[in-house]
Protein backbone atom coordinates (compact mmCIF):
# COMPACT_ATOMS: atom_id res chain seq x y z
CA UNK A 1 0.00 0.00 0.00
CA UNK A 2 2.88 2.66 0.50
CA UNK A 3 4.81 2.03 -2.81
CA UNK A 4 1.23 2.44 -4.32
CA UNK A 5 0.64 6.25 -2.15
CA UNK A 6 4.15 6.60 -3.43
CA UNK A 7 3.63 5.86 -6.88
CA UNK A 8 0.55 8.05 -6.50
CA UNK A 9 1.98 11.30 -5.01
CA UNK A 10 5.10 10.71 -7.48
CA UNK A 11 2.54 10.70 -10.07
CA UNK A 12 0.41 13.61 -8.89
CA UNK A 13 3.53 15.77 -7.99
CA UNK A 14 1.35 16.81 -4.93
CA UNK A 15 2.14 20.39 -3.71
CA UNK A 16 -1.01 21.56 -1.38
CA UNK A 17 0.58 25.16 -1.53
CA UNK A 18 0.20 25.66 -5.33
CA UNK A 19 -3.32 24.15 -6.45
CA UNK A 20 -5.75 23.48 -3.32
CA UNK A 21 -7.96 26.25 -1.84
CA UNK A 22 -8.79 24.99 1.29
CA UNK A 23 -11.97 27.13 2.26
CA UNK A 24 -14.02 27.92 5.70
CA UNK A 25 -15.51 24.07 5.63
CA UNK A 26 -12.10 22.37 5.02
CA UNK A 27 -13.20 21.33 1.72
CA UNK A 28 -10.04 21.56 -0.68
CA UNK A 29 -10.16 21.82 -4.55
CA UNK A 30 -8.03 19.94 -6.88
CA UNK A 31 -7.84 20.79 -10.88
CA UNK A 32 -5.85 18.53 -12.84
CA UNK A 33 -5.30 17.69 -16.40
CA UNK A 34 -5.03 14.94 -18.37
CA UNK A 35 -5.23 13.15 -22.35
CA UNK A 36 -7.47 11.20 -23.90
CA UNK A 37 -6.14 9.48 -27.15
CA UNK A 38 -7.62 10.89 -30.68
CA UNK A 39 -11.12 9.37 -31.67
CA UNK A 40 -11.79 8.48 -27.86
CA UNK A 41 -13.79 11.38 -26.87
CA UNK A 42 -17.50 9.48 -27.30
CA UNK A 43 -15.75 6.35 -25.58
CA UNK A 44 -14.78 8.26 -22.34
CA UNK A 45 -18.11 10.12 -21.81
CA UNK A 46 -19.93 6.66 -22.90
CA UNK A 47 -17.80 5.13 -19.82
CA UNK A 48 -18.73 7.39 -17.34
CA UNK A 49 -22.19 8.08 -17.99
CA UNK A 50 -22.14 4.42 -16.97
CA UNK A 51 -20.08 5.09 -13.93
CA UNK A 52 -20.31 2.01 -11.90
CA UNK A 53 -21.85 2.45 -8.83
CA UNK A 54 -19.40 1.05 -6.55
CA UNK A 55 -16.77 3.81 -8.00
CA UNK A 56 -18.79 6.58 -7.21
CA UNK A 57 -19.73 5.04 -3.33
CA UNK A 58 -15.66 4.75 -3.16
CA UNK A 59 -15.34 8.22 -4.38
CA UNK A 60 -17.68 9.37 -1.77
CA UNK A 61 -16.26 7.40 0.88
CA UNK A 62 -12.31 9.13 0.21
CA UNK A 63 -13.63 12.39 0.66
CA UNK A 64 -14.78 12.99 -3.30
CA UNK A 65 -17.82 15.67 -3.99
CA UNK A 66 -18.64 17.82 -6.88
CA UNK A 67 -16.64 16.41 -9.55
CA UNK A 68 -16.38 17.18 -12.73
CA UNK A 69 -14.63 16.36 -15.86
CA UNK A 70 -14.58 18.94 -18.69
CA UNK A 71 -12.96 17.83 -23.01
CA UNK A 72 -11.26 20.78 -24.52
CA UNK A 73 -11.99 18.42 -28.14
CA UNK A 74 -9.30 20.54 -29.88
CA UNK A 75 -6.43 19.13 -27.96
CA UNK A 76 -8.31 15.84 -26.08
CA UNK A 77 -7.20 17.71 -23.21
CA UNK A 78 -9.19 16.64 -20.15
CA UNK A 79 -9.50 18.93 -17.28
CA UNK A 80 -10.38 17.71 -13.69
CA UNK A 81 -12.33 19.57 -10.68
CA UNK A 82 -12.74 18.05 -7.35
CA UNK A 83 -13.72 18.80 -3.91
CA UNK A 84 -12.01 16.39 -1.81
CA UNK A 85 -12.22 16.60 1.95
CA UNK A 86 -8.08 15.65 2.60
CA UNK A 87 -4.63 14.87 0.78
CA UNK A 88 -4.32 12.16 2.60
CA UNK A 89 -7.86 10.37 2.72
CA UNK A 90 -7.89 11.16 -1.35
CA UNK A 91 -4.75 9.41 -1.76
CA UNK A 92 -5.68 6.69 -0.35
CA UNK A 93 -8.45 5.67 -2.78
CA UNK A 94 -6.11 4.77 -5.57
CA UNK A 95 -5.10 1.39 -3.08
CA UNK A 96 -8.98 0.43 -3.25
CA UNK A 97 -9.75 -2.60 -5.96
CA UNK A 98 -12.11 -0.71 -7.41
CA UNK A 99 -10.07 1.81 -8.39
CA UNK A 100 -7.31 0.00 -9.56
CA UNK A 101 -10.24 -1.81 -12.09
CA UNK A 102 -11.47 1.26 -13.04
CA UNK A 103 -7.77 2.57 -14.07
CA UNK A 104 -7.77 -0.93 -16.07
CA UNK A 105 -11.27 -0.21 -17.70
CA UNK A 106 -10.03 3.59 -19.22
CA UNK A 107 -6.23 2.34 -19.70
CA UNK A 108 -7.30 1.64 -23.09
CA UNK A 109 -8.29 5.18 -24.25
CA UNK A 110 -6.32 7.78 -22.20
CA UNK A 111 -2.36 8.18 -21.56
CA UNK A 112 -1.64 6.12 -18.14
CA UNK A 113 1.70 5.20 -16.17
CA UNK A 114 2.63 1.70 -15.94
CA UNK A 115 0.13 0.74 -13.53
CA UNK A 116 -2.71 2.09 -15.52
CA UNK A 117 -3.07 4.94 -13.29
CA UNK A 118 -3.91 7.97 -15.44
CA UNK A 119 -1.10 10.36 -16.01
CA UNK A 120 -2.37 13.29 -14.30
CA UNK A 121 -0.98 16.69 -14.23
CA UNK A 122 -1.98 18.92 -10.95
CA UNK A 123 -2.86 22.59 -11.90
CA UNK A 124 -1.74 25.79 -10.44
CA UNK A 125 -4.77 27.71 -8.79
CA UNK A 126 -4.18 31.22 -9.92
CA UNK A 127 -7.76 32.79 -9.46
CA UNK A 128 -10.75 31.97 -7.56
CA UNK A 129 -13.92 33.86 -6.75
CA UNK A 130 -16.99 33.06 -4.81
């Protein structure tokens, strides 16, 4: 379980300081970024509008809310927004089976490291407004 957190935070460069927003209710947000290979866009939104529902219980249950993915089709650039509720609960969610199947299920259409995680690139908050 620690070489996989490892892997994980190695993965994730994680650096609170630069991309969470940790407000009044502890909630922190995370954007990310990551790729989609060409032709795969009406695969991946297929896939999870058919999220299964033991992903998003686990989700839930690590501290996930209001997430959303968002296509820039010009560039199969996805971006990721989540509310998650701690570093460290989050992080732990990519040691659940369930994860690790979903990773398997989207390795086929999107860049991933070696263990089918998805190579995810954490984004720089530079602006935020309530």
């Amino acid at each position: 379980m620690l070489a996989a957190r490892s892997a994980m935070a190695q993965h994730t460069k994680i650096n609170y300081n630069l991309y969470c927003n940790e407000r009044s209710n502890g909630i922190m947000i995370k954007g990310f970024k990551m790729k989609l290979h060409p032709g795969m866009e009406a695969e991946y939104e297929r896939r999870h509008n058919a999220l299964w529902p033991e992903m998003a219980d686990m989700i839930h249950e690590y501290g996930g809310r209001n997430y959303s993915i968002f296509l820039d089709r010009e560039t199969n650039v996805l971006f990721g927004y989540i509310e998650i509720e701690s570093e460290e609960k989050w992080a732990r969610s990519a040691d659940t089976a369930i994860c690790r199947k979903w990773w398997d299920h989207m390795a086929d259409i999107m860049d991933v490291n070696p263990d089918n995680s998805p190579v995810s690139v954490d984004l720089v908050k530079v602006f935020h407004l309530d």
